[in-house]
N, C-alpha and C. Protein backbone atom coordinates (compact mmCIF):
# COMPACT_ATOMS: atom_id res chain seq x y z
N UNK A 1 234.55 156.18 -138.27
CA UNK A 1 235.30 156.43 -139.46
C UNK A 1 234.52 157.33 -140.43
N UNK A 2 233.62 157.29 -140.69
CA UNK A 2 232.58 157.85 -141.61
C UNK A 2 232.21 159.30 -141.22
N UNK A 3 231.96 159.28 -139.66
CA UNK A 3 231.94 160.90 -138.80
C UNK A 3 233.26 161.63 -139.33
N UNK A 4 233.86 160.79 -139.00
CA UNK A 4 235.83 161.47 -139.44
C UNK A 4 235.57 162.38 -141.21
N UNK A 5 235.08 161.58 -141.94
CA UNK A 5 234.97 161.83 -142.77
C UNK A 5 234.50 162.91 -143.48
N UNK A 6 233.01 162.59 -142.88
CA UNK A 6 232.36 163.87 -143.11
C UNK A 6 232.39 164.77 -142.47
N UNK A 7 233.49 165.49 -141.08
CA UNK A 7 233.65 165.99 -140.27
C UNK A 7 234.95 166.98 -141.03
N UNK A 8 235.87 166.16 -141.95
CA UNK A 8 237.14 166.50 -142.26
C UNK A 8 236.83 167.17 -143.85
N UNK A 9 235.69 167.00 -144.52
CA UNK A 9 235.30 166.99 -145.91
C UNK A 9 234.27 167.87 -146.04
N UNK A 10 233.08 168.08 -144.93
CA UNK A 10 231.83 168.76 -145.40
C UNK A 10 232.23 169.63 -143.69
N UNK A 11 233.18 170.38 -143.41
CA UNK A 11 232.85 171.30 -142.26
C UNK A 11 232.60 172.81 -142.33
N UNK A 12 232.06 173.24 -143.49
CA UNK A 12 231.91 174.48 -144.12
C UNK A 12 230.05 173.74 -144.01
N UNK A 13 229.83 173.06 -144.65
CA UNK A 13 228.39 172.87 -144.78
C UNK A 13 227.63 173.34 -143.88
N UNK A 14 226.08 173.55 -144.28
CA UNK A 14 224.87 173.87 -143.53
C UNK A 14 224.79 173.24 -142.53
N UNK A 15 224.18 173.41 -141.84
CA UNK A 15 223.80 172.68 -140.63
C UNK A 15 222.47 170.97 -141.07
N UNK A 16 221.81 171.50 -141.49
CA UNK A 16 220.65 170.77 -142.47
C UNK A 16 221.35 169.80 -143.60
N UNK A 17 222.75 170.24 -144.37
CA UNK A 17 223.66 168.70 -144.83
C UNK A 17 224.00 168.35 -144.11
N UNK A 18 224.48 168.75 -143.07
CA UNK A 18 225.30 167.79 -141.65
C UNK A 18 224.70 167.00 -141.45
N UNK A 19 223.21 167.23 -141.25
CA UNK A 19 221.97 166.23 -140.73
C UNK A 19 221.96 164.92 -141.43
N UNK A 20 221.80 165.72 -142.91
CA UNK A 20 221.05 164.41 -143.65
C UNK A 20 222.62 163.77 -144.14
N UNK A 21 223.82 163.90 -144.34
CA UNK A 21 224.88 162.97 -143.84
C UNK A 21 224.77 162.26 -143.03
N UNK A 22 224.71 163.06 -141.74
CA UNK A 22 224.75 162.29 -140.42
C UNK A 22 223.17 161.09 -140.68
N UNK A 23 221.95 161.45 -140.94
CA UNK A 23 221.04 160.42 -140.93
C UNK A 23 221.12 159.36 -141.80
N UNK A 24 222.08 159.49 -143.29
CA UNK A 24 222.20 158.47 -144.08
C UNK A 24 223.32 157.39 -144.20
N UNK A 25 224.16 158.29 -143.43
CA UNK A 25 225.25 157.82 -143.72
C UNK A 25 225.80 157.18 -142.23
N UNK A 26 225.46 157.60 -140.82
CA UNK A 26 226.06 157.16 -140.05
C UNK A 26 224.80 156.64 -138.86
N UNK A 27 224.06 157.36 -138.63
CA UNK A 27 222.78 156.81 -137.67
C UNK A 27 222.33 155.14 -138.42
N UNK A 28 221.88 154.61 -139.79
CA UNK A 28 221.75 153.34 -140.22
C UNK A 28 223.04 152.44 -139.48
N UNK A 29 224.29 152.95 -139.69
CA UNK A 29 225.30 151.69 -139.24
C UNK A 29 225.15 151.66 -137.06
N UNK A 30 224.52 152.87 -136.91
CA UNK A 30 224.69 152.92 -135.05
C UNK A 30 223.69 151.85 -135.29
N UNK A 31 222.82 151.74 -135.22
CA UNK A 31 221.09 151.24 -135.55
C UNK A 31 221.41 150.15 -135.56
N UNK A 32 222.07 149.45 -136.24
CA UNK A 32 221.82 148.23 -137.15
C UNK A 32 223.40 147.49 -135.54
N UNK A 33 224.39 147.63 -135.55
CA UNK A 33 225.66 147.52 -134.60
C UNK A 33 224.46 147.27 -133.30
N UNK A 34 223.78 148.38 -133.12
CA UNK A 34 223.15 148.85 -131.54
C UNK A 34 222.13 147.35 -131.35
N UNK A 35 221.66 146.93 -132.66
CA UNK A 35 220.77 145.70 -132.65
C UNK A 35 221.06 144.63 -132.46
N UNK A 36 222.54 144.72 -133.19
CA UNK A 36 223.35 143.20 -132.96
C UNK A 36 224.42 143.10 -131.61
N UNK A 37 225.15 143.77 -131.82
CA UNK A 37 225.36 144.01 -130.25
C UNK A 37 225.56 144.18 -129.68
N UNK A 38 224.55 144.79 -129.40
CA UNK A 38 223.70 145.43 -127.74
C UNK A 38 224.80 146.09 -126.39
N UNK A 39 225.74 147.22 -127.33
CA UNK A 39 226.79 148.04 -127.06
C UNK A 39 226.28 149.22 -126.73
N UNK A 40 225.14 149.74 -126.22
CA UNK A 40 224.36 150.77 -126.25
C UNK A 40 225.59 152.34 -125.97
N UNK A 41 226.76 152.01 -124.79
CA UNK A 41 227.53 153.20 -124.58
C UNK A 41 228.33 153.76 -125.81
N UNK A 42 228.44 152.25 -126.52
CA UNK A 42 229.64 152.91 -127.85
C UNK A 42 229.01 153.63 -128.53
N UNK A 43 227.73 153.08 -129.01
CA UNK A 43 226.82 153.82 -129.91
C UNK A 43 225.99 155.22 -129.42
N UNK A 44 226.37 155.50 -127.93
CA UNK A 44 225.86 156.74 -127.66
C UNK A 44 226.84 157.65 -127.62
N UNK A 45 228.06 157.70 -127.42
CA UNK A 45 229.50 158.00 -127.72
C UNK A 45 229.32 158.61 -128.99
N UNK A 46 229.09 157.46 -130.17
CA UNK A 46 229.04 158.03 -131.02
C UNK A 46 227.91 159.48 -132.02
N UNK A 47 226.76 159.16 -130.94
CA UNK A 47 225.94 160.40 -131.64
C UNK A 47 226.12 161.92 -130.82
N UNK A 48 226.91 161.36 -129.31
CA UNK A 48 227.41 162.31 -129.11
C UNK A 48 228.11 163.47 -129.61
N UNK A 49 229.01 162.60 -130.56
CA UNK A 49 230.19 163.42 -130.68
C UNK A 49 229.65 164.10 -132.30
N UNK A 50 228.57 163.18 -132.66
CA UNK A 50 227.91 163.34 -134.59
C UNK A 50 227.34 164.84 -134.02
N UNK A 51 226.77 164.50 -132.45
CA UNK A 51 225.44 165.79 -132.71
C UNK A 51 226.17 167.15 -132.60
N UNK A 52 227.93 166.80 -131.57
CA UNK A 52 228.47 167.96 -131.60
C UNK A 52 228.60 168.79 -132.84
N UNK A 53 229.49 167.57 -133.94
CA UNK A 53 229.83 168.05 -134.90
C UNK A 53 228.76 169.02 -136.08
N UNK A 54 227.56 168.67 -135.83
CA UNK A 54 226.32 168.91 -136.71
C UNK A 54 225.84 170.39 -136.24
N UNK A 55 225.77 170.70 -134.54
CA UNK A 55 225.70 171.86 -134.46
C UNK A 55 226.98 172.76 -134.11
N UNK A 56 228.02 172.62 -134.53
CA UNK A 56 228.92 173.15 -134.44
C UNK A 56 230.29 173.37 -132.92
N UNK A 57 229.85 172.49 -132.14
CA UNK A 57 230.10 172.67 -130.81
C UNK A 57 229.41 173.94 -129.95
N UNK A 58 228.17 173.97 -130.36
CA UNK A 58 227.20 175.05 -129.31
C UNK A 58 227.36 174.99 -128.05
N UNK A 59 227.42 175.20 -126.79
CA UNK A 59 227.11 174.68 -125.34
C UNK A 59 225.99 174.55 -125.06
N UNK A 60 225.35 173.09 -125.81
CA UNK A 60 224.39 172.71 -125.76
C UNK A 60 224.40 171.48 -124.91
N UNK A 61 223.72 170.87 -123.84
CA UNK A 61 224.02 169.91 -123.35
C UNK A 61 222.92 168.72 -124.46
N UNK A 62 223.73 167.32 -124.36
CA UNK A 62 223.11 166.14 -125.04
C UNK A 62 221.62 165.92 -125.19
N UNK A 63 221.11 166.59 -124.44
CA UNK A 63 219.86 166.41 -124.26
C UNK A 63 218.61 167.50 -125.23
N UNK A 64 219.80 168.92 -125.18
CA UNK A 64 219.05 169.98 -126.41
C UNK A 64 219.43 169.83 -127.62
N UNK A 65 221.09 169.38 -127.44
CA UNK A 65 221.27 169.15 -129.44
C UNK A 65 220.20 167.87 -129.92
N UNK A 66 219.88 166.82 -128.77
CA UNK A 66 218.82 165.90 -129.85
C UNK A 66 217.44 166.85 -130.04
N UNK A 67 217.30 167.43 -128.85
CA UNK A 67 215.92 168.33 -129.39
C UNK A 67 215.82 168.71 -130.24
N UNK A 68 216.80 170.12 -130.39
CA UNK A 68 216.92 170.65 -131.32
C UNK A 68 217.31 170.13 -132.98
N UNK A 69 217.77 168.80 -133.02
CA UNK A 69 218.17 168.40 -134.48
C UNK A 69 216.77 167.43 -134.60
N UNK A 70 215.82 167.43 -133.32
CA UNK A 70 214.74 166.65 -133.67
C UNK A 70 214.96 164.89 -133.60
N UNK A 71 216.25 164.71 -133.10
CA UNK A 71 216.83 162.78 -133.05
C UNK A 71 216.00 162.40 -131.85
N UNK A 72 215.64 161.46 -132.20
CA UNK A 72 215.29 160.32 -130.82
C UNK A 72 216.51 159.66 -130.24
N UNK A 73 216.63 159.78 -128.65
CA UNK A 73 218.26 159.14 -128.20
C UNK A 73 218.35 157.96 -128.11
N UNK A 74 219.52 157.09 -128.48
CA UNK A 74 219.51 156.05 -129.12
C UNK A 74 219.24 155.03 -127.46
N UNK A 75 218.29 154.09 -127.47
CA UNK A 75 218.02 153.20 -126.69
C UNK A 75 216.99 152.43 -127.01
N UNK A 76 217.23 150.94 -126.25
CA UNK A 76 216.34 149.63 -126.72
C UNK A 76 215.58 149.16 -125.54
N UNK A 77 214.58 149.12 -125.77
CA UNK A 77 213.03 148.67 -124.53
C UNK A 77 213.65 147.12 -124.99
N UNK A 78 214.27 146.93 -123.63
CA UNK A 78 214.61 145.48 -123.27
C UNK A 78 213.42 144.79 -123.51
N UNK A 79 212.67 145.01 -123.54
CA UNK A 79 210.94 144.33 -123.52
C UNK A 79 210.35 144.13 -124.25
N UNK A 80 210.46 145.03 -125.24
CA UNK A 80 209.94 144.98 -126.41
C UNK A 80 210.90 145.12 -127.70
N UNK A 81 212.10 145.50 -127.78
CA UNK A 81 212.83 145.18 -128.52
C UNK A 81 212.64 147.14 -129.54
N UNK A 82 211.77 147.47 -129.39
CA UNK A 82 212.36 149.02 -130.30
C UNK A 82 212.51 150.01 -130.11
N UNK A 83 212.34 151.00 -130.35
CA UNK A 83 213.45 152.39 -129.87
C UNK A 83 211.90 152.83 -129.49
């Protein structure tokens, strides 16, 4: 809901507000959901579609838009419990 938001409201913006939207406003609620529970596909779904929106739909595969925006991909060390 919040992606929707800022997807439908800030799509003229920089690339660099996209970010820090996307880091304040929507990565805390994946985080916090991803901890309790332990839905790891929904919550990767969702930065999927954040990281599209942030670099504009580049043909970047999932693996360079986190490079490139600098994100760590969202997953939990069964073992130890943190990213």
């Amino acid at each position: 809901m919040v992606l929707g938001i800022i997807k439908r409201n800030f799509s003229g913006a920089a690339e660099h507000c996209l970010m820090n939207l996307y880091k304040t406003m929507v990565r805390p609620h994946i985080e916090y959901a991803n901890q309790v529970r332990r839905l790891p596909d929904v919550d990767l779904r969702v930065q999927k579609k954040a990281t599209k929106i942030v670099t504009r739909g580049k043909k970047l595969t999932y693996e360079n838009r986190l490079r490139k925006l600098k994100l760590p991909p969202l997953h939990i060390d069964k073992y130890e419990g943190t990213w």
